[in-house]
N, C-alpha and C. Protein backbone atom coordinates (compact mmCIF):
# COMPACT_ATOMS: atom_id res chain seq x y z
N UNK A 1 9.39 19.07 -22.97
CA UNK A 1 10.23 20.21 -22.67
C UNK A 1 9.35 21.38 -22.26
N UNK A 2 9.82 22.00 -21.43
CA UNK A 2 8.82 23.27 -20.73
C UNK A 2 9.60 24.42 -21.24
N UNK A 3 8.56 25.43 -21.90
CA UNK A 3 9.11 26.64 -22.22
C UNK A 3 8.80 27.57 -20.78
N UNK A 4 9.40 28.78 -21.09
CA UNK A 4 9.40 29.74 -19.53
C UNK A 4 9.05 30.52 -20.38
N UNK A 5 8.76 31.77 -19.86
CA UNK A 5 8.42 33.02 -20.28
C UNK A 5 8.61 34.11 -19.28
N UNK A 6 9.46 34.90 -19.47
CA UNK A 6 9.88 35.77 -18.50
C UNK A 6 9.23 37.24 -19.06
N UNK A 7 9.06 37.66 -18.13
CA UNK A 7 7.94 38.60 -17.86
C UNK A 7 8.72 39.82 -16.96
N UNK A 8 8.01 41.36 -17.36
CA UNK A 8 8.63 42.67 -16.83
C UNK A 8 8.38 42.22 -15.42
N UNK A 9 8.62 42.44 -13.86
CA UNK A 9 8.08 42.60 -12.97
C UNK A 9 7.10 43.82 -13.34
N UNK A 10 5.83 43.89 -12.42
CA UNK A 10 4.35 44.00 -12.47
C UNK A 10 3.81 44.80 -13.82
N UNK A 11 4.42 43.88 -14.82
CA UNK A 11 3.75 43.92 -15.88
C UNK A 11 2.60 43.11 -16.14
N UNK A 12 1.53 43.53 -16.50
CA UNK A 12 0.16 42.82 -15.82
C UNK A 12 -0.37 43.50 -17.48
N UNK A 13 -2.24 42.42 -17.67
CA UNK A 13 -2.79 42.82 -18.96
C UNK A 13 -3.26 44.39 -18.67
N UNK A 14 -3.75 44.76 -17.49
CA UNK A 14 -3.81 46.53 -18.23
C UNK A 14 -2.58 47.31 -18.50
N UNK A 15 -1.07 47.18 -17.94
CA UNK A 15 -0.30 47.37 -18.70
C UNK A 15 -0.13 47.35 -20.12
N UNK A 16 0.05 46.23 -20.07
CA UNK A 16 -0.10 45.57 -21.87
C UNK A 16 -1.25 46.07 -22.61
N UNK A 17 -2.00 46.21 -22.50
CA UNK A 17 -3.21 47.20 -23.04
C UNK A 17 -3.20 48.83 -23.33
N UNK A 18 -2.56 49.63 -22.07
CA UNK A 18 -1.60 50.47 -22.22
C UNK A 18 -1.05 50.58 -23.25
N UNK A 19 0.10 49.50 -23.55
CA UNK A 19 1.14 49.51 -24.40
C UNK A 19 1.10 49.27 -25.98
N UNK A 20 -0.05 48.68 -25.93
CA UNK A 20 -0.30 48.31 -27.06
C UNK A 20 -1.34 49.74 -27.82
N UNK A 21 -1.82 49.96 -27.12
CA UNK A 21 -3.06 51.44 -27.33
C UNK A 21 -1.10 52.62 -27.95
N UNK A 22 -0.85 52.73 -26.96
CA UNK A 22 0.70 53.51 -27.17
C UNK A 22 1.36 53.48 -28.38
N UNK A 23 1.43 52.09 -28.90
CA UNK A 23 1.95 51.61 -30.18
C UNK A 23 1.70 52.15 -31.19
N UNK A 24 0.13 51.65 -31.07
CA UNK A 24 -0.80 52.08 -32.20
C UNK A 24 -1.19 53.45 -32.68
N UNK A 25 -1.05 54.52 -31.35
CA UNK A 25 -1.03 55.69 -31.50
C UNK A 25 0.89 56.27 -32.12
N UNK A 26 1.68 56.22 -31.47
CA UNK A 26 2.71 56.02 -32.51
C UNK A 26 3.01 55.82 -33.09
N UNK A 27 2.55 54.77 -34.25
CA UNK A 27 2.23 54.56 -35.73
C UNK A 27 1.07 55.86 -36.04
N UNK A 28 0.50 56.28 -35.70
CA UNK A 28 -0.31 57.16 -36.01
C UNK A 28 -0.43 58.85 -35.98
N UNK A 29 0.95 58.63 -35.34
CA UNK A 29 1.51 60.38 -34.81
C UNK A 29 2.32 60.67 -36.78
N UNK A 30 1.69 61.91 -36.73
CA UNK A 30 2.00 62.10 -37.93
C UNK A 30 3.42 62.11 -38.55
N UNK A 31 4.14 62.20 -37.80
CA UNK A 31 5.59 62.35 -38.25
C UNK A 31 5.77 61.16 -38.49
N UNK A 32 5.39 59.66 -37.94
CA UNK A 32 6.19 58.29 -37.84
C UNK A 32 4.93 57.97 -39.08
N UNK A 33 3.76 58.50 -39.53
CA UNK A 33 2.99 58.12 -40.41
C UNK A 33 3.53 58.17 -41.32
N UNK A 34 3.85 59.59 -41.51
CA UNK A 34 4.65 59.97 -43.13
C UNK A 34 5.97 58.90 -43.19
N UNK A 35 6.57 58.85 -41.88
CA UNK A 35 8.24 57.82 -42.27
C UNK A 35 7.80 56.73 -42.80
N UNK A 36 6.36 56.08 -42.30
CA UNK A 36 5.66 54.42 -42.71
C UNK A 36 5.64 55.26 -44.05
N UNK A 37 4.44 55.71 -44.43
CA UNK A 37 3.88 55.22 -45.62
C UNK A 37 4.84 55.90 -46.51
N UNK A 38 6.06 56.86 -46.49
CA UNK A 38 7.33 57.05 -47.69
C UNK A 38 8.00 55.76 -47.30
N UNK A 39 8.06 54.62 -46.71
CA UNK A 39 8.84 53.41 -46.58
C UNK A 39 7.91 52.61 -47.15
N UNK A 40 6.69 52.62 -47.27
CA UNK A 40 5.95 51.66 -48.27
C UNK A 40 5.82 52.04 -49.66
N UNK A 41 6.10 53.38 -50.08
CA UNK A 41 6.26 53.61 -51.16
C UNK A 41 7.43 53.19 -52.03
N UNK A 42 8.55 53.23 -51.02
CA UNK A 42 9.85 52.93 -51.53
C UNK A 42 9.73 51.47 -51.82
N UNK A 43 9.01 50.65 -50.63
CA UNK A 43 8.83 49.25 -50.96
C UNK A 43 7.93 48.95 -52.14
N UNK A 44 7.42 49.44 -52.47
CA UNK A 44 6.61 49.02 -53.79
C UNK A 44 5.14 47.93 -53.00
N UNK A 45 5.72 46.91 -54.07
CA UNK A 45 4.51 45.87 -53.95
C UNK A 45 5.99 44.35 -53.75
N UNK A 46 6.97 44.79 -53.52
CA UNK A 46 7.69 43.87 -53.26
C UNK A 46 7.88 43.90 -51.94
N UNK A 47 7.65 42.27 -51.61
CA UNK A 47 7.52 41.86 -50.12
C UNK A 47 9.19 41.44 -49.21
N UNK A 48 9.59 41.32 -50.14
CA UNK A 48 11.28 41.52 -49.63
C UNK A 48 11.36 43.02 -49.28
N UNK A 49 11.25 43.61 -50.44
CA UNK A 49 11.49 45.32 -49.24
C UNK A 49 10.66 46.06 -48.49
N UNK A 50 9.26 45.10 -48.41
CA UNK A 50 8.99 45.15 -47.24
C UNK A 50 9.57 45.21 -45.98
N UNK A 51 9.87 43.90 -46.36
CA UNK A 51 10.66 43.09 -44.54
C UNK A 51 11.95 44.17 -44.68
N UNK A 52 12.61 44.10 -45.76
CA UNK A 52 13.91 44.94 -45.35
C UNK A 52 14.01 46.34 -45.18
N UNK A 53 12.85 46.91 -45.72
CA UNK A 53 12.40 48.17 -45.03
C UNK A 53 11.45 48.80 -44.32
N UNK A 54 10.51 48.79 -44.30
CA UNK A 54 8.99 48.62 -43.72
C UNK A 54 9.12 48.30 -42.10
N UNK A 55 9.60 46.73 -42.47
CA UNK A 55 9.19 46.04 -40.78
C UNK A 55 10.22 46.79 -39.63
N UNK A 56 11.43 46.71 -40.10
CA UNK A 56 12.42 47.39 -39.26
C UNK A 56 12.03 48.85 -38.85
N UNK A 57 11.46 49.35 -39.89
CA UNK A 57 11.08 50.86 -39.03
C UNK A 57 9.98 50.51 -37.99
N UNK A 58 8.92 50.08 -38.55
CA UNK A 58 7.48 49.56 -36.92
C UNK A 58 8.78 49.44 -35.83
N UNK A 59 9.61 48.44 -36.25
CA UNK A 59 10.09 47.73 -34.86
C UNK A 59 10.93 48.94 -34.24
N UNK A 60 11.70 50.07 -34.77
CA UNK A 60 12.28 50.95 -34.50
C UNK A 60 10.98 51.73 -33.34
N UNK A 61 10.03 52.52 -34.22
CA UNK A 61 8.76 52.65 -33.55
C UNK A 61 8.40 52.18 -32.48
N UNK A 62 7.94 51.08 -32.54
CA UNK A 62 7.44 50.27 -31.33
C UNK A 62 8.29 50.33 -30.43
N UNK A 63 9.98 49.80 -30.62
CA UNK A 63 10.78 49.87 -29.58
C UNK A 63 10.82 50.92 -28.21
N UNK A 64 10.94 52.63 -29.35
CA UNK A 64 10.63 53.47 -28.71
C UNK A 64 9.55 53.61 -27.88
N UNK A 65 8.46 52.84 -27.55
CA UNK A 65 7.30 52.83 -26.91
C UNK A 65 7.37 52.30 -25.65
N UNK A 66 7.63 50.79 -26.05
CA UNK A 66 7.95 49.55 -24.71
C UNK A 66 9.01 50.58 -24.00
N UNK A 67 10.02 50.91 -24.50
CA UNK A 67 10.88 51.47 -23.73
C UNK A 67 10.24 52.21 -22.46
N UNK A 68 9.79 53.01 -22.83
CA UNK A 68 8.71 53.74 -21.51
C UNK A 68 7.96 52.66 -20.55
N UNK A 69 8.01 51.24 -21.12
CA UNK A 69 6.92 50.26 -19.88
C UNK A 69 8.34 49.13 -19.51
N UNK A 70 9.86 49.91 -19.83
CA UNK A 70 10.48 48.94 -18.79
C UNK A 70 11.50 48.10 -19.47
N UNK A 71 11.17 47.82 -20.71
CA UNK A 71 11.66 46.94 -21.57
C UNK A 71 12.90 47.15 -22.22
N UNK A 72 13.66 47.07 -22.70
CA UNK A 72 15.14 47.11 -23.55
C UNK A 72 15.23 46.47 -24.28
N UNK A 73 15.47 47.48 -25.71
CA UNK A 73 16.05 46.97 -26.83
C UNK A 73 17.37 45.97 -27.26
């Protein structure tokens, strides 16, 4: 069976390099810092509220990023 992979039009690796640099600095802008690490506090050391709180905000985050290189939530 052949998988596909569909791809932005001329989304290329210095794009993606771009985007990923973007990310990482948006996790790092102080306002989305403080929202992470008061969402890891709330999560404790439990890895369920991790995922149910934690991961969903990155992905909130991140979303907002790709958005600018084309992509939809």
């Amino acid at each position: 069976m052949s998988a596909s992979i569909c791809f932005k039009e001329n989304f290329n690796s210095e794009k993606a390099k771009g985007a990923l640099e973007d990310i990482l600095a948006a996790f790092e802008h102080p306002e989305n810092y403080a929202r992470v690490q008061n969402a890891k506090d709330v999560a404790g050391n439990d890895m369920l509220k991790h995922m149910q709180i934690v991961f969903p905000l990155l992905t909130q985050i991140k979303m907002e990023v790709i958005e600018n290189y084309g992509f939809t939530s």
